[in-house]
Protein backbone atom coordinates (compact mmCIF):
# COMPACT_ATOMS: atom_id res chain seq x y z
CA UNK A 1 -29.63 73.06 -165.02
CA UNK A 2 -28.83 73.34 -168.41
CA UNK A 3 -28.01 70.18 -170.87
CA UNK A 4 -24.33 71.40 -170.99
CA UNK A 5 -23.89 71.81 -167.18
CA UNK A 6 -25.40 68.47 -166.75
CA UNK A 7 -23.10 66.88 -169.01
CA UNK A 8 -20.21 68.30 -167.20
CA UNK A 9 -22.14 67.08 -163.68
CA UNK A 10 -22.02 63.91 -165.68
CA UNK A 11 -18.75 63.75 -166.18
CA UNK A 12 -17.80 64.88 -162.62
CA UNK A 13 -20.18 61.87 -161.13
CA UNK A 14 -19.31 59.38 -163.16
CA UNK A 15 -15.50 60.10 -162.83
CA UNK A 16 -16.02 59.86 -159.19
CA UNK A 17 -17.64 56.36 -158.27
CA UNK A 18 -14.74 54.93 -160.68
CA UNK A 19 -13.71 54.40 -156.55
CA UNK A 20 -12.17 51.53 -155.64
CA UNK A 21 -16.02 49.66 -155.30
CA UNK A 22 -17.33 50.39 -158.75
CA UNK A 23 -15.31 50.58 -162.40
CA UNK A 24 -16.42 51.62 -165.37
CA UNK A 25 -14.99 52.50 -169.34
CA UNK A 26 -12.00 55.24 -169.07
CA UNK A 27 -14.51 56.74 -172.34
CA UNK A 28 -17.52 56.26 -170.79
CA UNK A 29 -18.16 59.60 -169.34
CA UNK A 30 -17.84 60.81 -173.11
CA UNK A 31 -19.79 58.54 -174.65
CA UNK A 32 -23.20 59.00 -172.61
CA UNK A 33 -23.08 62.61 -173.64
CA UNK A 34 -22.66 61.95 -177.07
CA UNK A 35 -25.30 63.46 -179.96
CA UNK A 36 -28.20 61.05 -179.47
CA UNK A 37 -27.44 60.10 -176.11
CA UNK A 38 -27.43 63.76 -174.53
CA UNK A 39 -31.03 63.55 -174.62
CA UNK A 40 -31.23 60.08 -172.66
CA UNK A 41 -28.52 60.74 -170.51
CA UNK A 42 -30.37 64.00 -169.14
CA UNK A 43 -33.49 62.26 -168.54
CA UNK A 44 -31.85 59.99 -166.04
CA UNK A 45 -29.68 62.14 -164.79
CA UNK A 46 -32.10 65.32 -164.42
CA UNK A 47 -31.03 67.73 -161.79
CA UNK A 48 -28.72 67.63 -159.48
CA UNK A 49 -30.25 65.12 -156.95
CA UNK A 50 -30.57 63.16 -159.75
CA UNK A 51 -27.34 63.42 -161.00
CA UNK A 52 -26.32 62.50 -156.85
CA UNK A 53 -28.97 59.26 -156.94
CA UNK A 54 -26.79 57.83 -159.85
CA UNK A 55 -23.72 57.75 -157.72
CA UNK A 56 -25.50 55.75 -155.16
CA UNK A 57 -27.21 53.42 -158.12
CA UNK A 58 -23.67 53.05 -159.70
CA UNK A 59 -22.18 51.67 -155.90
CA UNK A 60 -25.75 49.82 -155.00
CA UNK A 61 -27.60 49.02 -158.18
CA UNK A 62 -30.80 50.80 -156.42
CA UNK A 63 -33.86 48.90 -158.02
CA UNK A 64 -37.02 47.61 -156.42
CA UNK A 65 -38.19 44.05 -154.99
CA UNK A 66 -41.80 42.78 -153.72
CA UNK A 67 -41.82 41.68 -150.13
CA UNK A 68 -41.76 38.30 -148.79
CA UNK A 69 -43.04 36.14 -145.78
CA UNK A 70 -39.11 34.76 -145.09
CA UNK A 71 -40.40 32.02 -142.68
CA UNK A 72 -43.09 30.13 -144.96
CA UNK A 73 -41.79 26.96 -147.00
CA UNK A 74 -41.59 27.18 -150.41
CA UNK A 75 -44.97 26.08 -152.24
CA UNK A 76 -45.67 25.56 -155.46
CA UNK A 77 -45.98 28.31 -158.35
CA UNK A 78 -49.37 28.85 -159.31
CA UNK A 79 -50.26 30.03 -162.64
CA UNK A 80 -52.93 32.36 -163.22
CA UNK A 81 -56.22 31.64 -164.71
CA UNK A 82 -56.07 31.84 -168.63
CA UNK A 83 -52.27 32.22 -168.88
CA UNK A 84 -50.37 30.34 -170.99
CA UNK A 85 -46.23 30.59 -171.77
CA UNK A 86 -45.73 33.32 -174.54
CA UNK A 87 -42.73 35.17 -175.70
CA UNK A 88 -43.29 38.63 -178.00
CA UNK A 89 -40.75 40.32 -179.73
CA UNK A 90 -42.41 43.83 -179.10
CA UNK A 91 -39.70 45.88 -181.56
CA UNK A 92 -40.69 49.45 -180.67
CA UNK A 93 -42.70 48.54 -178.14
CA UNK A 94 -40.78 47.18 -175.54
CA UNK A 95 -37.04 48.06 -175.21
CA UNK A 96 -37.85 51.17 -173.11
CA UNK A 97 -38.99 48.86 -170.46
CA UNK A 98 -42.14 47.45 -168.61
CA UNK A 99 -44.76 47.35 -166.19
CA UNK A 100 -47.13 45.18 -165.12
CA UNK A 101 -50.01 45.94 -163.29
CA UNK A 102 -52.99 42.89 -162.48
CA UNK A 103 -53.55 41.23 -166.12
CA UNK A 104 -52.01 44.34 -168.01
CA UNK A 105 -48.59 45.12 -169.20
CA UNK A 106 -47.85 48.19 -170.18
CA UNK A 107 -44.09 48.73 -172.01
CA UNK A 108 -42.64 51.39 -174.03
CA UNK A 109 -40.21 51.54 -176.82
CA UNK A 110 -38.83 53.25 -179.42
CA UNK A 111 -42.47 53.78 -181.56
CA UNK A 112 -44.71 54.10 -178.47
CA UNK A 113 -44.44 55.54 -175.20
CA UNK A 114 -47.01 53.39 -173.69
CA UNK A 115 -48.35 50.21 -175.07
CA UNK A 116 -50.54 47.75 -173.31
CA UNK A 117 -50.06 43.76 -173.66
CA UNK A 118 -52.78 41.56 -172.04
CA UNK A 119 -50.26 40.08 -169.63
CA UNK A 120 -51.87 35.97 -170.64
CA UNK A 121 -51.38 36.12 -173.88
CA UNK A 122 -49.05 38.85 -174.99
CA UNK A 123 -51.88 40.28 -177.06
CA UNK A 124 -51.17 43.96 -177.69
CA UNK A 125 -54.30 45.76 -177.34
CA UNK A 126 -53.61 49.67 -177.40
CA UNK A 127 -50.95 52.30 -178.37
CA UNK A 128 -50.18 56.32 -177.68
CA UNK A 129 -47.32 57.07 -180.66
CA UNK A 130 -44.30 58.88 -179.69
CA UNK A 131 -43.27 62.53 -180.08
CA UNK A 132 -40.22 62.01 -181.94
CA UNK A 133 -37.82 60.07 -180.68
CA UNK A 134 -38.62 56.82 -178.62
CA UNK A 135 -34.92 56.42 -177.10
CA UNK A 136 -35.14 57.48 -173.82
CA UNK A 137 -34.61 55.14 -170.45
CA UNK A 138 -38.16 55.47 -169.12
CA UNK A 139 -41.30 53.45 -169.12
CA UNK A 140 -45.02 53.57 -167.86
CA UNK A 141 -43.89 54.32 -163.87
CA UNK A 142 -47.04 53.60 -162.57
CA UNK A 143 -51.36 52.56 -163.07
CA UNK A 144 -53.63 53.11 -160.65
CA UNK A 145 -57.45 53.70 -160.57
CA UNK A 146 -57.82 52.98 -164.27
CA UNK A 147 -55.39 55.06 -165.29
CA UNK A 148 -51.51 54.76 -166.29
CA UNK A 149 -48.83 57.55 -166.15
CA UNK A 150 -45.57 57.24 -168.08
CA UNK A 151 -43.60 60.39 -169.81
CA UNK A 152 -43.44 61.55 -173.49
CA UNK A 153 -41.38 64.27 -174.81
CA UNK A 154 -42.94 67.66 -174.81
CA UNK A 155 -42.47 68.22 -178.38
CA UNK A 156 -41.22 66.99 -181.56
CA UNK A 157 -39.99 69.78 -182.62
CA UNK A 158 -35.66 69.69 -183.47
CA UNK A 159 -32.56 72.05 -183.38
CA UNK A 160 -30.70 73.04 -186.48
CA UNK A 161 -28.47 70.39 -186.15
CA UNK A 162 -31.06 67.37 -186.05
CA UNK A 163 -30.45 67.19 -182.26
CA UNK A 164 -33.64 67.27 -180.25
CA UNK A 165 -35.04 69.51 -178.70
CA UNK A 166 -35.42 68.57 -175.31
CA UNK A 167 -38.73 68.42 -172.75
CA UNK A 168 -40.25 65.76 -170.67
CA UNK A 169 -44.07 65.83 -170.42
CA UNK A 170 -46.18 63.85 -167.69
CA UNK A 171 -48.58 62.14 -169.02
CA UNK A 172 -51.71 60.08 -167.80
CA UNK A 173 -53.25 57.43 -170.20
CA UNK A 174 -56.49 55.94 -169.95
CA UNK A 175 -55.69 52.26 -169.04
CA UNK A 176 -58.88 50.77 -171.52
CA UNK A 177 -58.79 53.22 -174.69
CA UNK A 178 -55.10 54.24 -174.39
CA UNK A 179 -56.55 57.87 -174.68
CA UNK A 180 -54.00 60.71 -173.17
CA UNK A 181 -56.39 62.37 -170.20
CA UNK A 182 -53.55 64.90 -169.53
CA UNK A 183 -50.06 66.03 -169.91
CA UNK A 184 -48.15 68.56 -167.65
CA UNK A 185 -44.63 70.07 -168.94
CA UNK A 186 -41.51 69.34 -166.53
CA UNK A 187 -38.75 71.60 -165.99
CA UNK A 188 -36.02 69.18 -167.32
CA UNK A 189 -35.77 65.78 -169.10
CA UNK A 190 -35.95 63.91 -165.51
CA UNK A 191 -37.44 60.39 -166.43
CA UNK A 192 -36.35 59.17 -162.85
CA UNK A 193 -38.27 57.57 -160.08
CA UNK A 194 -37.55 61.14 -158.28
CA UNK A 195 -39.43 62.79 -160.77
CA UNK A 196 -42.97 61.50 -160.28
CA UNK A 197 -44.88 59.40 -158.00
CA UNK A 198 -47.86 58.51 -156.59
CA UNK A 199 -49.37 59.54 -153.20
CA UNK A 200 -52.79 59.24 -151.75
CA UNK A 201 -55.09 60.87 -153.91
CA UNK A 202 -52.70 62.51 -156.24
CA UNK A 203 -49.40 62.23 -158.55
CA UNK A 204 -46.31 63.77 -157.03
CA UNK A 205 -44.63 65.39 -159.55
CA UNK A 206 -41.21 67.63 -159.71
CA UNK A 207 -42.93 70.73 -161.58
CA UNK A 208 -43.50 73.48 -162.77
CA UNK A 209 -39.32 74.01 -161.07
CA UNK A 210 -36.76 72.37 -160.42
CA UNK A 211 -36.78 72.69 -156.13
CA UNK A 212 -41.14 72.23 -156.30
CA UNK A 213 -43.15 68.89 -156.02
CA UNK A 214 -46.62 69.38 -156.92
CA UNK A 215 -49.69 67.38 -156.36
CA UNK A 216 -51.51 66.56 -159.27
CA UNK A 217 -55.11 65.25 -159.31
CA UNK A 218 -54.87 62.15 -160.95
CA UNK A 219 -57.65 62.23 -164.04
CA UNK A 220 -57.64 66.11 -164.41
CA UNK A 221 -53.57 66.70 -163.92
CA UNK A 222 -54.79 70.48 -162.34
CA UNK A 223 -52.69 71.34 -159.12
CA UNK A 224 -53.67 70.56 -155.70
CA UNK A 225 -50.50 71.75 -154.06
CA UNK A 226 -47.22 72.92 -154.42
CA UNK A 227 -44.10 72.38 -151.89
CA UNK A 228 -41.32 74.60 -152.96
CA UNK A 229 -37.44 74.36 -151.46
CA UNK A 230 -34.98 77.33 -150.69
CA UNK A 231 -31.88 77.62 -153.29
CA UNK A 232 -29.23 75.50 -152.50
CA UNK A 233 -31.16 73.18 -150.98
CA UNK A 234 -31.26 69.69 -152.87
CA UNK A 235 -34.39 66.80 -151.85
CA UNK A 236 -34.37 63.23 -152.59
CA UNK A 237 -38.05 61.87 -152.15
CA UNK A 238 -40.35 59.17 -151.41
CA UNK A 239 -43.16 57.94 -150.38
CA UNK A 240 -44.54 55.57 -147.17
CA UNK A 241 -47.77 54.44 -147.15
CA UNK A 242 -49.62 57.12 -149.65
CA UNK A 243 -47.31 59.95 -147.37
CA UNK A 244 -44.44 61.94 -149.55
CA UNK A 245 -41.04 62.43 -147.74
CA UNK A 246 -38.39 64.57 -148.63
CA UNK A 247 -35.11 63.96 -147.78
CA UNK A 248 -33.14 67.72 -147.68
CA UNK A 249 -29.66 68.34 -147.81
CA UNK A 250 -27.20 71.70 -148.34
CA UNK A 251 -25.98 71.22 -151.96
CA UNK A 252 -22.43 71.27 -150.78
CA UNK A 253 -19.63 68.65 -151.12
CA UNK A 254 -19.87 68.38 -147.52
CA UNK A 255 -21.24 65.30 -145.35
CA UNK A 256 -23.81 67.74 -143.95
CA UNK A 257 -26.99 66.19 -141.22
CA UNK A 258 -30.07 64.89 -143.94
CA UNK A 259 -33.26 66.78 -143.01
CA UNK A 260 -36.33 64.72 -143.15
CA UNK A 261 -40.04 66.35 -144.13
CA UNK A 262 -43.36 64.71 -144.36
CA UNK A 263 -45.43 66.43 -146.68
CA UNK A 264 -49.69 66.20 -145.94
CA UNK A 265 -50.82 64.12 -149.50
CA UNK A 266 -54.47 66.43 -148.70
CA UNK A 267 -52.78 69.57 -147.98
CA UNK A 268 -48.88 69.95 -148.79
CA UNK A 269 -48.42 70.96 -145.27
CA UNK A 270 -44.74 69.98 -144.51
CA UNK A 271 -43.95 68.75 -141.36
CA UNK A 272 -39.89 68.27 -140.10
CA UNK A 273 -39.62 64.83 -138.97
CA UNK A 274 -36.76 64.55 -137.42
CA UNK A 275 -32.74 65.57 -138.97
CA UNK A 276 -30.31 62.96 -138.71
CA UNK A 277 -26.51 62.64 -138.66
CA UNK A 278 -25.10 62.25 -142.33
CA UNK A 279 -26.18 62.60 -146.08
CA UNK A 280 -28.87 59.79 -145.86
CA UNK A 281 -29.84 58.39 -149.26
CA UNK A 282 -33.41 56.66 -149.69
CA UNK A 283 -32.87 53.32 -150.49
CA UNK A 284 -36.37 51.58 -150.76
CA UNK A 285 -38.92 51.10 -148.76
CA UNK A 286 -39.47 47.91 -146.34
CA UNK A 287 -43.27 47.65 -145.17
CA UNK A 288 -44.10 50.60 -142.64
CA UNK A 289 -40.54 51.80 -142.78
CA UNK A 290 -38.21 53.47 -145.01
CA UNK A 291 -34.71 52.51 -145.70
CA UNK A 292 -32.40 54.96 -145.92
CA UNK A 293 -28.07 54.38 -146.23
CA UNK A 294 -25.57 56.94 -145.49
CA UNK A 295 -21.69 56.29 -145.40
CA UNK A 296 -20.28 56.96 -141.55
CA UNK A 297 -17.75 59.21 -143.65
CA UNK A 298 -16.68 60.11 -146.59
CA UNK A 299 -15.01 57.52 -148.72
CA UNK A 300 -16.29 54.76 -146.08
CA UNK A 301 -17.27 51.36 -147.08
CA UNK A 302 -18.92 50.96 -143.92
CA UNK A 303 -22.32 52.43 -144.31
CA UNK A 304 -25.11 52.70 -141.77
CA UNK A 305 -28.46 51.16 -142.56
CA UNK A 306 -31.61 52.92 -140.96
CA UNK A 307 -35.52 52.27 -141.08
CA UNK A 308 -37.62 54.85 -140.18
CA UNK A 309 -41.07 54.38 -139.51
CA UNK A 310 -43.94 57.50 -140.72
CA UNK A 311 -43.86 58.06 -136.39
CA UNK A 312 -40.22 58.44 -136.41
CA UNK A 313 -39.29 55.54 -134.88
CA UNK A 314 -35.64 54.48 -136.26
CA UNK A 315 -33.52 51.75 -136.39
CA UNK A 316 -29.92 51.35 -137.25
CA UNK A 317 -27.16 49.21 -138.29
CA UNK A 318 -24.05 48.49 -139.67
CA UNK A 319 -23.68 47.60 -143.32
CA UNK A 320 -20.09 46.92 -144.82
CA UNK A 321 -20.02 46.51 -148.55
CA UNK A 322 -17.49 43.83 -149.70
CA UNK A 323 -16.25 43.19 -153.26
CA UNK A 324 -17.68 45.17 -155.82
CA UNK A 325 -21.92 45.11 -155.79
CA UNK A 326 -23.34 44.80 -159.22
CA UNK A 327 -27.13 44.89 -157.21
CA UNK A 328 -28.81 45.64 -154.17
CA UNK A 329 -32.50 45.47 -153.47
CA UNK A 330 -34.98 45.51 -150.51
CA UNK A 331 -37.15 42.50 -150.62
CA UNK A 332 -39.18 42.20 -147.46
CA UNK A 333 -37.31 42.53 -144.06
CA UNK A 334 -33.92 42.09 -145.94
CA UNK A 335 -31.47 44.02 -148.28
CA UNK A 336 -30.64 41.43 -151.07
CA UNK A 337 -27.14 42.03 -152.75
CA UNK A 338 -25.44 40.40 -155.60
CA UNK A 339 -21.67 41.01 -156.25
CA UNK A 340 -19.87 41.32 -159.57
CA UNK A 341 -18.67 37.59 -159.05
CA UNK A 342 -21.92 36.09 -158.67
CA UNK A 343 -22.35 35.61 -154.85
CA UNK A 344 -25.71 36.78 -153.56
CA UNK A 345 -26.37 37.57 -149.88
CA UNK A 346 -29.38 38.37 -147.51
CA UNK A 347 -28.76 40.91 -145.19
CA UNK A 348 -30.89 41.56 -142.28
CA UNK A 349 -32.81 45.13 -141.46
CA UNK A 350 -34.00 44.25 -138.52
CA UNK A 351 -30.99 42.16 -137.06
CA UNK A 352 -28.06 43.84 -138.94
CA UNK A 353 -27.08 40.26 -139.81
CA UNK A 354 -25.79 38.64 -143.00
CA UNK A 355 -28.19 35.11 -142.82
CA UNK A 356 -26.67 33.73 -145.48
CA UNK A 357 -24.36 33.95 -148.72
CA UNK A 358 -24.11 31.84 -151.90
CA UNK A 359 -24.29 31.65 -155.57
CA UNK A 360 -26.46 33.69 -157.48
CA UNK A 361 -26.87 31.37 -160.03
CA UNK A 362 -27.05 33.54 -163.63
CA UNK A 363 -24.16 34.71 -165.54
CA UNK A 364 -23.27 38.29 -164.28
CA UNK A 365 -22.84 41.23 -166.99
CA UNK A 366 -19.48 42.65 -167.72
CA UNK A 367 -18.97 44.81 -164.95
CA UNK A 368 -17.66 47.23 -167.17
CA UNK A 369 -20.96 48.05 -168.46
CA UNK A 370 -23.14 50.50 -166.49
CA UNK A 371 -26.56 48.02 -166.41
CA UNK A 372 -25.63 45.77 -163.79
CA UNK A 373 -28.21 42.84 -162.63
CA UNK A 374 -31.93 43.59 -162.89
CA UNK A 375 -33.72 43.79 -159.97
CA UNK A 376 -35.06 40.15 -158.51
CA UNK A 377 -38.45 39.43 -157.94
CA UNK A 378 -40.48 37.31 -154.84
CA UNK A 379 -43.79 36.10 -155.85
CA UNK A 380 -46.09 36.99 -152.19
CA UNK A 381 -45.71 33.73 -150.34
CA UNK A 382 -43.72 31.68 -152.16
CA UNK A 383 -40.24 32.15 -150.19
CA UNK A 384 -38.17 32.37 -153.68
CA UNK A 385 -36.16 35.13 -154.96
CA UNK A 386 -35.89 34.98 -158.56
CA UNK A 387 -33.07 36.59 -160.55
CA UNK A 388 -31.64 37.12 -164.60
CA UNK A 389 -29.09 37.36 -166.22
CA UNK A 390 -28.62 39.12 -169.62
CA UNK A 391 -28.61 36.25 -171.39
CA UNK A 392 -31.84 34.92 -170.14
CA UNK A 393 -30.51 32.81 -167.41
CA UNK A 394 -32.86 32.48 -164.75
CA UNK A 395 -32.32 31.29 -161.04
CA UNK A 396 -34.78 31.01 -158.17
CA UNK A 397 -33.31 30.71 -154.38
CA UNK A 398 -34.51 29.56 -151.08
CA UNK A 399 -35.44 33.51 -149.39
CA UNK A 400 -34.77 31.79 -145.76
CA UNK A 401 -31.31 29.68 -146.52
CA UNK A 402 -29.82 31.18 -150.12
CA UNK A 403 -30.41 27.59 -151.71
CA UNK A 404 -30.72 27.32 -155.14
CA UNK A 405 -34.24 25.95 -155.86
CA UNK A 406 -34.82 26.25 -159.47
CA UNK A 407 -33.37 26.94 -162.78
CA UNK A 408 -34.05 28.22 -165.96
CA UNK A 409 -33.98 30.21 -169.61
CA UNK A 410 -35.83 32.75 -171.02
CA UNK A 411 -34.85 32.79 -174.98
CA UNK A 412 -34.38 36.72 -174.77
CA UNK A 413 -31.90 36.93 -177.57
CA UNK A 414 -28.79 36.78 -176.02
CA UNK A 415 -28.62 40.05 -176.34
CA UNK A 416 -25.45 42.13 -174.50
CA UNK A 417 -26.32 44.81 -172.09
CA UNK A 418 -24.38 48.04 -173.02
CA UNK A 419 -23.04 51.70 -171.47
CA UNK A 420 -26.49 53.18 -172.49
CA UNK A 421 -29.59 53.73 -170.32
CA UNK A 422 -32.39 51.47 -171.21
CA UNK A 423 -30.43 48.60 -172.04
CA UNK A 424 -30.96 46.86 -168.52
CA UNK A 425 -32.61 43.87 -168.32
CA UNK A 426 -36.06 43.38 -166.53
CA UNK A 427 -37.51 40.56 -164.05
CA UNK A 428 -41.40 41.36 -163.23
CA UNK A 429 -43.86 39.66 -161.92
CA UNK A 430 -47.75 38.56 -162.79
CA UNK A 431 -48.84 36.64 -159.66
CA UNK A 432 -45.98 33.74 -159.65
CA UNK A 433 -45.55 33.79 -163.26
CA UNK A 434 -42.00 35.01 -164.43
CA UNK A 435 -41.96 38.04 -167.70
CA UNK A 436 -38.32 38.54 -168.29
CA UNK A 437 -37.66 41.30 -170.56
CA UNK A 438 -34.14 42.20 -172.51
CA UNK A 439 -34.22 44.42 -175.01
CA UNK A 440 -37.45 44.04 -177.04
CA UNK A 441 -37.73 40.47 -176.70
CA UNK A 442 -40.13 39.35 -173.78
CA UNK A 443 -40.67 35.85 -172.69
CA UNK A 444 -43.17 34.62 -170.12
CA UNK A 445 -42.89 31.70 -167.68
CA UNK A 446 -43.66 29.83 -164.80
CA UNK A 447 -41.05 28.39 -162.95
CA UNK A 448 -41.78 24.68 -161.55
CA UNK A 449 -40.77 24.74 -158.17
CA UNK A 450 -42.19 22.55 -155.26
CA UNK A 451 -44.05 19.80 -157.39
């Protein structure tokens, strides 16, 4: 897909979820295609699938959430050993976004693609440079094994006109020297969560096409295997327990029946699961089961929640969006949402119940703005979802009864989300300690709950 057809794709998408559930800037389809913001706009958007994941994120606010034992009491937040409360401001280092991953916190920004923070102390202790320009939505997606994989662009070279040049590299970083181990060229400027992952034993990675995921062995980046896609065929995927799913439908307009493929990590040997009625959409993943959502029909705000387990068991319910959803994340057994007005809800996958519904607790965003609410965050154990605003407001509820527990501030800046990609927000996690991130600025914290 070229950049000009996926402006217009753009255009098309964004012009469409201005439905009657989500609203955004007359402008703003103009505006994220602009100069500058071609390039970053086409790394989130990527191709098509991509381009059909962002109308789903504009209606749910896909993001992702830890699970959570929902019958425990609350106990107390327990810092780690040698933390103390920091905040950095990380300029060039951390606007792109974070990750953390045991002690280490990797971010990106505007000067460096990767940079790792000792997550105690805020101590920055390596950096890999960027090629060019830093602007782009993405971050360090995932470490594992000693190593961390994040994107870079492919070159720094520039068109006539100062624009750049487009390219997406994968790359994999050594996590203790910040050394680059390998790269591999991508077909497109796809920063997404579709475009890499890992699997058991490998990276799953959308290259050397657009309709191939290949395996990539994880120090060496060389090919293990390659699962290629007929034409007009388009495949959302994830991944269940170290085991890569695809998600096929007909690229048609058409609420055609979601094929669903389970792909050998070892081998690439794909395996039809089952096909089921609708254009499902991978929501997240709940334990041993995904979560997939697919509206009954078209223009629908009743959708149909399904888990399906890696044997094929399923299990299905009724889901009616009401008001106008700035958020919605799996944590645990339940399907958090938070509406434009503030009122967050706990929704039950395994019931199909609401259990409860109440303040959220942070000042929301403008609506108008295409950032909505970060994702929230449950420290293992502690029975507390913890959200932010963009001003730094923090809240902490009760998981089992929607109560608010705790509340706090992170001095991020006060800084205003905006229409652009990478301007969202973050709420992560380092055992029970809180690192809210807006912009550059990154504060950490524990919250004092249950003394």
């Amino acid at each position: 897909m070229t950049t000009e057809q996926v402006e217009e794709k753009v255009r098309e998408t964004l012009r469409a979820v201005a439905l009657d559930r989500v609203r955004a800037p007359g402008d703003l389809a103009e505006k994220v295609v602009r100069r500058r913001s071609r390039r970053r706009f086409s790394q989130a958007a990527g191709a098509a699938v991509a381009v059909a994941a962002i109308t789903v994120g504009a209606v749910l606010g896909l993001g992702g959430g830890g699970a959570a034992e929902q019958d425990r009491p609350v106990r107390p937040a327990v810092s780690p050993e040698g933390w103390k409360p920091w905040q950095n401001d990380a300029r060039g280092a951390g606007e792109r976004g974070c990750l953390v991953d045991g002690s280490a916190l990797y971010c990106s920004g505007s000067r460096y693609d990767v940079a790792k923070f000792d997550a105690n102390t805020s101590e920055r202790l390596w950096t890999v440079k960027v090629n060019r320009e830093g602007d782009g939505p993405d971050h360090a997606f995932a470490a594992r094994d000693g190593v961390v994989y994040a994107y870079r662009n492919h070159t720094a070279d520039q068109e006539p006109n100062g624009d750049y040049m487009g390219g997406t590299d994968l790359m994999a970083v050594d996590a203790d020297t910040g050394k680059v181990l390998w790269t591999a060229e991508m077909p497109q400027d796809d920063r997404t969560d579709q475009a890499a992952m890992l699997i058991d034993g490998a990276v799953l990675a959308n290259t050397p096409t657009l309709r191939t995921m290949s395996a990539l062995d994880p120090l060496t980046g060389e090919e293990k295997w390659r699962h290629t896609w007929d034409k007009g065929i388009v495949c959302q995927r994830g991944v269940l327990s170290g085991v890569p799913y695809l998600l096929c439908n007909q690229d048609t307009e058409k609420q055609d029946d979601t094929d669903v493929i389970r792909l050998d990590p070892a081998t690439g040997h794909a395996e039809k699961v089952m096909t089921m009625p609708g254009r499902q959409q991978f929501l997240g993943i709940s334990g041993d089961r995904m979560v997939l959502i697919a509206a009954k029909s078209a223009g629908d705000k009743d959708l149909r929640l399904t888990t399906l387990s890696g044997s094929g068991e399923q299990t299905s319910h009724s889901y009616r969006i009401e008001g106008e959803p700035a958020n919605s994340d799996i944590v645990g057994d339940l399907l958090i949402s938070v509406s434009w007005k503030g009122k967050a809800s706990a929704y039950s996958l395994t019931t199909g119940k609401t259990l409860w519904t109440g303040p959220v607790g942070v000042k929301m965003p403008d609506k108008d703005t295409m950032t909505g609410l970060a994702a929230p965050v449950v420290p293992a154990g502690q029975g507390v979802v913890y959200f932010v605003g963009p001003t730094g407001d923090l809240s902490g509820l009760d998981l089992r009864t929607g109560e608010q527990l705790w509340r706090g501030h992170a001095d991020t800046g006060n800084q205003k989300p905006g229409p652009a990609f990478g301007d969202t927000p973050q709420l992560l996690l380092y055992e029970d300690v809180l690192i809210a991130r807006n912009g550059s600025r990154i504060v950490s914290l524990l919250p004092q709950i249950g003394d």
